[in-house]
Protein backbone atom coordinates (compact mmCIF):
# COMPACT_ATOMS: atom_id res chain seq x y z
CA UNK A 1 -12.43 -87.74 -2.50
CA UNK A 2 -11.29 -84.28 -4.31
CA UNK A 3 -13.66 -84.62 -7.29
CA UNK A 4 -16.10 -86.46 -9.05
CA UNK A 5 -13.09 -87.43 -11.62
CA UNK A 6 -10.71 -88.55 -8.54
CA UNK A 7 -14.02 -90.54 -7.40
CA UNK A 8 -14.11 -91.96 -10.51
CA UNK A 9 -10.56 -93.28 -10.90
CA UNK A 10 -10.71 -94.40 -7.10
CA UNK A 11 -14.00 -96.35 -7.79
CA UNK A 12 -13.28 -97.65 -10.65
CA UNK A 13 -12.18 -101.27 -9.81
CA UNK A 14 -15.49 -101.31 -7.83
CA UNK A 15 -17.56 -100.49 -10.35
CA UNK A 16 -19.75 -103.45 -13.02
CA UNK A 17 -19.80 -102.51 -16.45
CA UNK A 18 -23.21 -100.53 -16.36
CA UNK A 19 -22.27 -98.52 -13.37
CA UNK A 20 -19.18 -97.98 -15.40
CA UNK A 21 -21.19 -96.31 -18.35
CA UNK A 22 -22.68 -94.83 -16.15
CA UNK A 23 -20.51 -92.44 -14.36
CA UNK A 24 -18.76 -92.23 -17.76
CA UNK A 25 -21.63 -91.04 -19.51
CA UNK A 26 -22.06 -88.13 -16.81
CA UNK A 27 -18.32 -87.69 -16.63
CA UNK A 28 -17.85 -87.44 -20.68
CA UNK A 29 -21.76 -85.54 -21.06
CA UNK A 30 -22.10 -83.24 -17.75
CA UNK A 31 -24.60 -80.38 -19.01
CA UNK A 32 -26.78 -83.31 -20.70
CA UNK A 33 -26.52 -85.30 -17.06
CA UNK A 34 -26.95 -82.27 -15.07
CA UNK A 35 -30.73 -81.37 -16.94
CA UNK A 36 -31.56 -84.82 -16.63
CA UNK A 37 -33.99 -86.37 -13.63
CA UNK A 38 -33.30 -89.67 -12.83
CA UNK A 39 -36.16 -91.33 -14.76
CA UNK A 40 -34.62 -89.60 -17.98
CA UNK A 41 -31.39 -90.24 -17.24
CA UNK A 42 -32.47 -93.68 -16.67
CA UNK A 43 -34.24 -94.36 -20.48
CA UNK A 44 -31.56 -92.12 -22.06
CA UNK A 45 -28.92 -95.24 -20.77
CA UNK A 46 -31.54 -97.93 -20.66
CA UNK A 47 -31.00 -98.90 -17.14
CA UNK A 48 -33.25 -99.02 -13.94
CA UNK A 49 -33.14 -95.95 -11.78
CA UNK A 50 -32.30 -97.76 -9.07
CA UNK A 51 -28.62 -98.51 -10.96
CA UNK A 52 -28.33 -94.62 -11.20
CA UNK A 53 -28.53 -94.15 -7.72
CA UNK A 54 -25.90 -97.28 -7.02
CA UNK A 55 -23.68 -96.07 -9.08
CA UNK A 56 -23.73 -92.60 -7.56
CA UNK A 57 -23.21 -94.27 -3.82
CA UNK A 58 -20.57 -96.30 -5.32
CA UNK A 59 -18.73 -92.91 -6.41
CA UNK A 60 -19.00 -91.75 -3.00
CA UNK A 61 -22.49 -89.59 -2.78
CA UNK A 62 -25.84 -90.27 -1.21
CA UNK A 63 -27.47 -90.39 -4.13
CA UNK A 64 -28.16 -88.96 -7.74
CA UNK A 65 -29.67 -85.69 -6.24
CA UNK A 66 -25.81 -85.09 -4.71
CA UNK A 67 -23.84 -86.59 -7.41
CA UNK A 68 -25.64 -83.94 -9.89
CA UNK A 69 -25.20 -81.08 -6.92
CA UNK A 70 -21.47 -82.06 -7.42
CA UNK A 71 -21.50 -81.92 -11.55
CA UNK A 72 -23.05 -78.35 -11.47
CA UNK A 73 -20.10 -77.41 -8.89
CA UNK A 74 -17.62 -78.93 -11.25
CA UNK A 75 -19.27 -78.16 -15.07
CA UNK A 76 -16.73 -76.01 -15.91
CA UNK A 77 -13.96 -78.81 -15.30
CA UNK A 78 -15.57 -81.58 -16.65
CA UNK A 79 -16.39 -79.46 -20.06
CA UNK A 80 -13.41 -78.33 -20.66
CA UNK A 81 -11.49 -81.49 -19.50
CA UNK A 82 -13.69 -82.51 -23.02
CA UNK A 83 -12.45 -79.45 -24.66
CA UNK A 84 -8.34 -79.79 -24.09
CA UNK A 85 -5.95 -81.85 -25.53
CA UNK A 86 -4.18 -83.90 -23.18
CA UNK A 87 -1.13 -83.74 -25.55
CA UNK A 88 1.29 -80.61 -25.12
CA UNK A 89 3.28 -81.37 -28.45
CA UNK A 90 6.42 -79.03 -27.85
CA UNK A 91 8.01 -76.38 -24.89
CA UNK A 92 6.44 -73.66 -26.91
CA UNK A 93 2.86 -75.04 -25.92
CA UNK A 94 3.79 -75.86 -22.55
CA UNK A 95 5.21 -71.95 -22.38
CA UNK A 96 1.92 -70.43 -23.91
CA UNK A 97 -0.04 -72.51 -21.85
CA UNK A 98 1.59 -71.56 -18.63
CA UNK A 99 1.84 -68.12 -19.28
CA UNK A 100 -1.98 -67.45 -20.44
CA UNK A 101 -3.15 -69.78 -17.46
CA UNK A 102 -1.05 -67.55 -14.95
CA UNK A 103 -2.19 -64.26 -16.77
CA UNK A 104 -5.98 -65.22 -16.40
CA UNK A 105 -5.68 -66.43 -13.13
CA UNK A 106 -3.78 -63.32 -11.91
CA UNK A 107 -6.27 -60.95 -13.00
CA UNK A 108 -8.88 -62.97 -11.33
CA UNK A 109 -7.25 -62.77 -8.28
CA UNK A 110 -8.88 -60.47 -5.11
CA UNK A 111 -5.90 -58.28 -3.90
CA UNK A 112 -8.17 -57.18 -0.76
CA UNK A 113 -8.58 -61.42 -0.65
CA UNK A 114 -5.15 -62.11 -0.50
CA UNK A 115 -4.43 -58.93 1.93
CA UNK A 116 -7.04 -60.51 4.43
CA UNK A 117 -6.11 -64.09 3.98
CA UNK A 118 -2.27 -62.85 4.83
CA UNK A 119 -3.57 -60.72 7.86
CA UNK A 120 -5.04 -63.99 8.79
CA UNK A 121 -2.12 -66.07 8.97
CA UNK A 122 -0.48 -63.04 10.64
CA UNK A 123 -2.17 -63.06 13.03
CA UNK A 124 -2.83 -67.18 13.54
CA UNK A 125 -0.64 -69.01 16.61
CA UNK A 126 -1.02 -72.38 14.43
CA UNK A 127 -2.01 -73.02 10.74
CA UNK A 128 -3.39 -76.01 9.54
CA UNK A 129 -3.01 -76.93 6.05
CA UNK A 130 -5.63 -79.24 4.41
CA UNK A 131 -5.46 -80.70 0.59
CA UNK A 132 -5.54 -84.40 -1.26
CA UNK A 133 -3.48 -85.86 -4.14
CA UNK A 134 -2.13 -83.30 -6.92
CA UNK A 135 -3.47 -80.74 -4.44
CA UNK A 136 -1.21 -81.95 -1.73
CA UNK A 137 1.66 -80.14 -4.09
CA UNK A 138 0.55 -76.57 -3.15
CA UNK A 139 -0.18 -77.32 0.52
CA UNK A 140 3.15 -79.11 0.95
CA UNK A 141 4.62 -75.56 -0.75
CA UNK A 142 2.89 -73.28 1.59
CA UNK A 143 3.65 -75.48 4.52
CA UNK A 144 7.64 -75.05 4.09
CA UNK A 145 6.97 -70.91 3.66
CA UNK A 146 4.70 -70.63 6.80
CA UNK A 147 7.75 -73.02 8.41
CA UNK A 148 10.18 -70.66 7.85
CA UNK A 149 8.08 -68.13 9.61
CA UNK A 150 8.28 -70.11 12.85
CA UNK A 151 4.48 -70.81 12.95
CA UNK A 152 3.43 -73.72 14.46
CA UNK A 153 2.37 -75.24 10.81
CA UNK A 154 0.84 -78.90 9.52
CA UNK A 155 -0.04 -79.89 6.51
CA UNK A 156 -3.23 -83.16 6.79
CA UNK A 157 -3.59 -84.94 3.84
CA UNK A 158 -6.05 -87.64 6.02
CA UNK A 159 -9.94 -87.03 6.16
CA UNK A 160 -10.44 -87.94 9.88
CA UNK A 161 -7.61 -85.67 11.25
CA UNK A 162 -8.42 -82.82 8.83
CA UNK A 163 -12.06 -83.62 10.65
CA UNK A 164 -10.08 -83.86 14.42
CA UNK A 165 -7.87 -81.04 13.50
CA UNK A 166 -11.07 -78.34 12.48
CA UNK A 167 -12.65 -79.67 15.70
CA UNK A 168 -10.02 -79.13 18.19
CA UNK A 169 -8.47 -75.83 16.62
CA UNK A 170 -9.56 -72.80 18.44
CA UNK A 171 -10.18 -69.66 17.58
CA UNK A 172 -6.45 -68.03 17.41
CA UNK A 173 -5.85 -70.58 14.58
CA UNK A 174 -6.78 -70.71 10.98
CA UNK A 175 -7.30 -73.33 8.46
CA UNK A 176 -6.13 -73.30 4.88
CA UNK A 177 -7.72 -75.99 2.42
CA UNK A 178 -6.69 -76.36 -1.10
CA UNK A 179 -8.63 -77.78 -3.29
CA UNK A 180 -8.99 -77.65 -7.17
CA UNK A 181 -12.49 -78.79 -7.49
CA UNK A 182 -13.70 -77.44 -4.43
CA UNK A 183 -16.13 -80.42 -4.15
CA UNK A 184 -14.20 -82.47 -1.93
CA UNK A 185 -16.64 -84.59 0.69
CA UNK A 186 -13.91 -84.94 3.52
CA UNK A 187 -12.82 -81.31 3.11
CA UNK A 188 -16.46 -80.17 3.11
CA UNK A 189 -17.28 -82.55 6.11
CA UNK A 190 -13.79 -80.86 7.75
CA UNK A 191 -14.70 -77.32 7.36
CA UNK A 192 -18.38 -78.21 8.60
CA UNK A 193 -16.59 -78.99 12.02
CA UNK A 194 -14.40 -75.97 11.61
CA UNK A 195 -17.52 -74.15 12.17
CA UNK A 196 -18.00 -75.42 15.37
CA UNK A 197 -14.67 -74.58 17.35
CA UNK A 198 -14.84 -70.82 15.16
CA UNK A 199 -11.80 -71.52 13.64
CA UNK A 200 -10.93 -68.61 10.60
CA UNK A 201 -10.70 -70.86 7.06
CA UNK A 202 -9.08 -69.92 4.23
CA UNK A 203 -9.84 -71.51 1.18
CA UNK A 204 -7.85 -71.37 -2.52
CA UNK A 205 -10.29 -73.21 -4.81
CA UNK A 206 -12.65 -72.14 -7.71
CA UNK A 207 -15.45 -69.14 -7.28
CA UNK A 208 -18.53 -70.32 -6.20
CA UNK A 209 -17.37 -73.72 -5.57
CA UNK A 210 -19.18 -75.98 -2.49
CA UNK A 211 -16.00 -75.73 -0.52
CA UNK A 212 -15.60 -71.47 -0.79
CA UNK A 213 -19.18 -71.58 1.30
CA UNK A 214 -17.52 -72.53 4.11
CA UNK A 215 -14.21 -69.97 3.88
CA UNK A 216 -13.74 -67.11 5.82
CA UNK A 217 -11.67 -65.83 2.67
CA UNK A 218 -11.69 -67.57 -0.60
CA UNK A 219 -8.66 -67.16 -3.07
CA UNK A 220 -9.91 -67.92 -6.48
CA UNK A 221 -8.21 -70.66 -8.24
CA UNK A 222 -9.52 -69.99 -11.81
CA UNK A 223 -8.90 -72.24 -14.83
CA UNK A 224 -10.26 -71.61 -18.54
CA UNK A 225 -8.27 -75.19 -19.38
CA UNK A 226 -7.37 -78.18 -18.15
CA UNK A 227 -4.71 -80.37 -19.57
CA UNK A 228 -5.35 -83.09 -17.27
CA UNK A 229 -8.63 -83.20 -15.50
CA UNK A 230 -7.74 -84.79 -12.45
CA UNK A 231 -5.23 -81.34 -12.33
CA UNK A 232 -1.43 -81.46 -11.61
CA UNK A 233 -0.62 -79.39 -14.42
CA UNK A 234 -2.75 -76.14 -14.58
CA UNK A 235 -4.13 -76.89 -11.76
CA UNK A 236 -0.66 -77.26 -9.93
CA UNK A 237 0.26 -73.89 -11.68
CA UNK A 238 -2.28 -71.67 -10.33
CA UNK A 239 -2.40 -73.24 -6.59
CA UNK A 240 1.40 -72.65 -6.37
CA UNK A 241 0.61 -68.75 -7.79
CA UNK A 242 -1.81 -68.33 -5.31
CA UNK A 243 0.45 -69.58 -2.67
CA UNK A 244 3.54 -67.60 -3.26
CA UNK A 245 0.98 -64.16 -4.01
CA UNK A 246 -0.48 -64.83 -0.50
CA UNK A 247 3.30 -65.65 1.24
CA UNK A 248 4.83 -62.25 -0.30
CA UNK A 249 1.42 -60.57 1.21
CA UNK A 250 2.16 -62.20 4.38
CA UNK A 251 5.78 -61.40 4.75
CA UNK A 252 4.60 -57.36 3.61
CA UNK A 253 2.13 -57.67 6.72
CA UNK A 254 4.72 -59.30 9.11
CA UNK A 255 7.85 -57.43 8.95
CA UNK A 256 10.41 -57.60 11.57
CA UNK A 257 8.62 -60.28 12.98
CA UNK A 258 9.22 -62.57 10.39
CA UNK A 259 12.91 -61.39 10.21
CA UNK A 260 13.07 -62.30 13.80
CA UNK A 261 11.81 -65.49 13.87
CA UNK A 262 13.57 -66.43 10.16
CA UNK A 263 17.24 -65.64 12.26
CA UNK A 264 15.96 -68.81 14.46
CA UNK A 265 15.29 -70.84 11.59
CA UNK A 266 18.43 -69.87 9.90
CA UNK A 267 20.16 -70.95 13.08
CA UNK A 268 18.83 -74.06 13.23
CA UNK A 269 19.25 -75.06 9.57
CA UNK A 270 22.97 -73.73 9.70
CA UNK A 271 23.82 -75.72 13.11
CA UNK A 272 22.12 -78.59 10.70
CA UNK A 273 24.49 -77.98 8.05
CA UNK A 274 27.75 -77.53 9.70
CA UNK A 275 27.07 -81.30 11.57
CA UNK A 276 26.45 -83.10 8.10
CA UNK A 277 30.13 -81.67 7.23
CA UNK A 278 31.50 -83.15 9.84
């Protein structure tokens, strides 16, 4: 699951009515759910504790003590996702909203970060590219730029092989998970693994976020609104930023030896070409 809101809209159809005010309630009231114990939670909603804690399982977590660890990681989403309009009423909006989200993400953005994420792929024989749903946008992006490169490059959109993939990888490769939330169990379980085999990891997800703990470099994805909360707009916006700031880094740090290995691509995609004319 990539967030508590994508956990939501998975579990939904699982879910009885009371477990479904339930994860509303700390979906739609996350700093009042996050100061909360169980016990309080519990009288504030009139339910048992016991419902609390099925209701968290049923979204995916242990327990309530995890499901509140992932609203702290994700307060800032889930207050502004009560905050913005999910209505962008003409191309002006969209325009000022795309160009202030890319401003404030920019100046967020490490240069020395993206510098030693790019040295990093450099210097990687394989990359493996890890994200879920609206995420999958900006991994599916980078994967065609690190293609044309002639790395040996995958993007895993599946929880167990992102898990076989951080096992197996050695040490000469590097991982890259995207992730808007940057609560994501499988990707957290993944990058767990990744610790193992010493894989490098490069993350692009919020500051501070569970999943950065676990990143060799982290590339802030930063977001003062969300438009939709389960992303694909800003979110989509300021992933794909990220990407192409770290790709013209990378190409700066390769030189030649991208130009060298682009001729082979171009090769290949012109022999392509020339046998669809025929």
């Amino acid at each position: 699951m990539s967030s508590l809101l994508q956990s939501y809209n998975e579990a939904l159809h699982h879910l009885t009515e009371t477990e479904e005010r339930i994860a509303s309630f700390v979906i739609s009231h996350p700093e009042e759910a996050l100061d909360l114990p169980v016990q309080d939670l519990a009288r504030r909603l009139e339910v048992a504790p016991s419902m609390i804690i099925k209701a968290a399982k049923k979204l995916g977590f242990s327990g309530y003590t995890q499901l509140r660890l992932a609203i702290a990681s994700e307060l800032n989403l889930l207050v502004q996702r009560e905050k913005s309009s999910v209505m962008i009423e003409d191309l002006e909006a969209y325009d000022q909203l795309v160009s202030s989200t890319i401003r404030e993400a920019y100046s967020r953005l490490n240069e020395d970060d993206v510098e030693a994420a790019a040295r990093l792929l450099a210097e990687a024989q394989i990359v493996d590219i890890y994200a879920f749903g609206f995420d999958a946008l900006a991994g599916h992006d980078l994967y065609l730029k690190m293609l044309h490169s002639g790395k040996r490059v995958k993007l895993i959109e599946n929880g167990y092989e992102q898990m076989i993939s951080a096992y197996t990888l050695e040490s000469d490769s590097v991982i890259v998970a995207i992730s808007s939330a940057g609560t994501s169990a499988d990707l957290i379980d993944a990058l767990r693994f990744s610790q193992k085999s010493g894989v490098s990891v490069i993350t692009i997800t919020p500051a501070r976020s569970m999943l950065s703990g676990y990143s060799k470099v982290n590339l802030e994805s930063y977001y003062s609104k969300l438009v939709f909360p389960e992303g694909g707009l800003v979110t989509r916006i300021v992933q794909l930023m990220i990407v192409d700031m770290l790709y013209l880094q990378f190409l700066k740090i390769s030189g030649k030896k991208f130009e060298e290995r682009y001729s082979k691509f171009r090769e290949v995609l012109d022999f392509k070409r020339r046998g669809m004319k025929k």
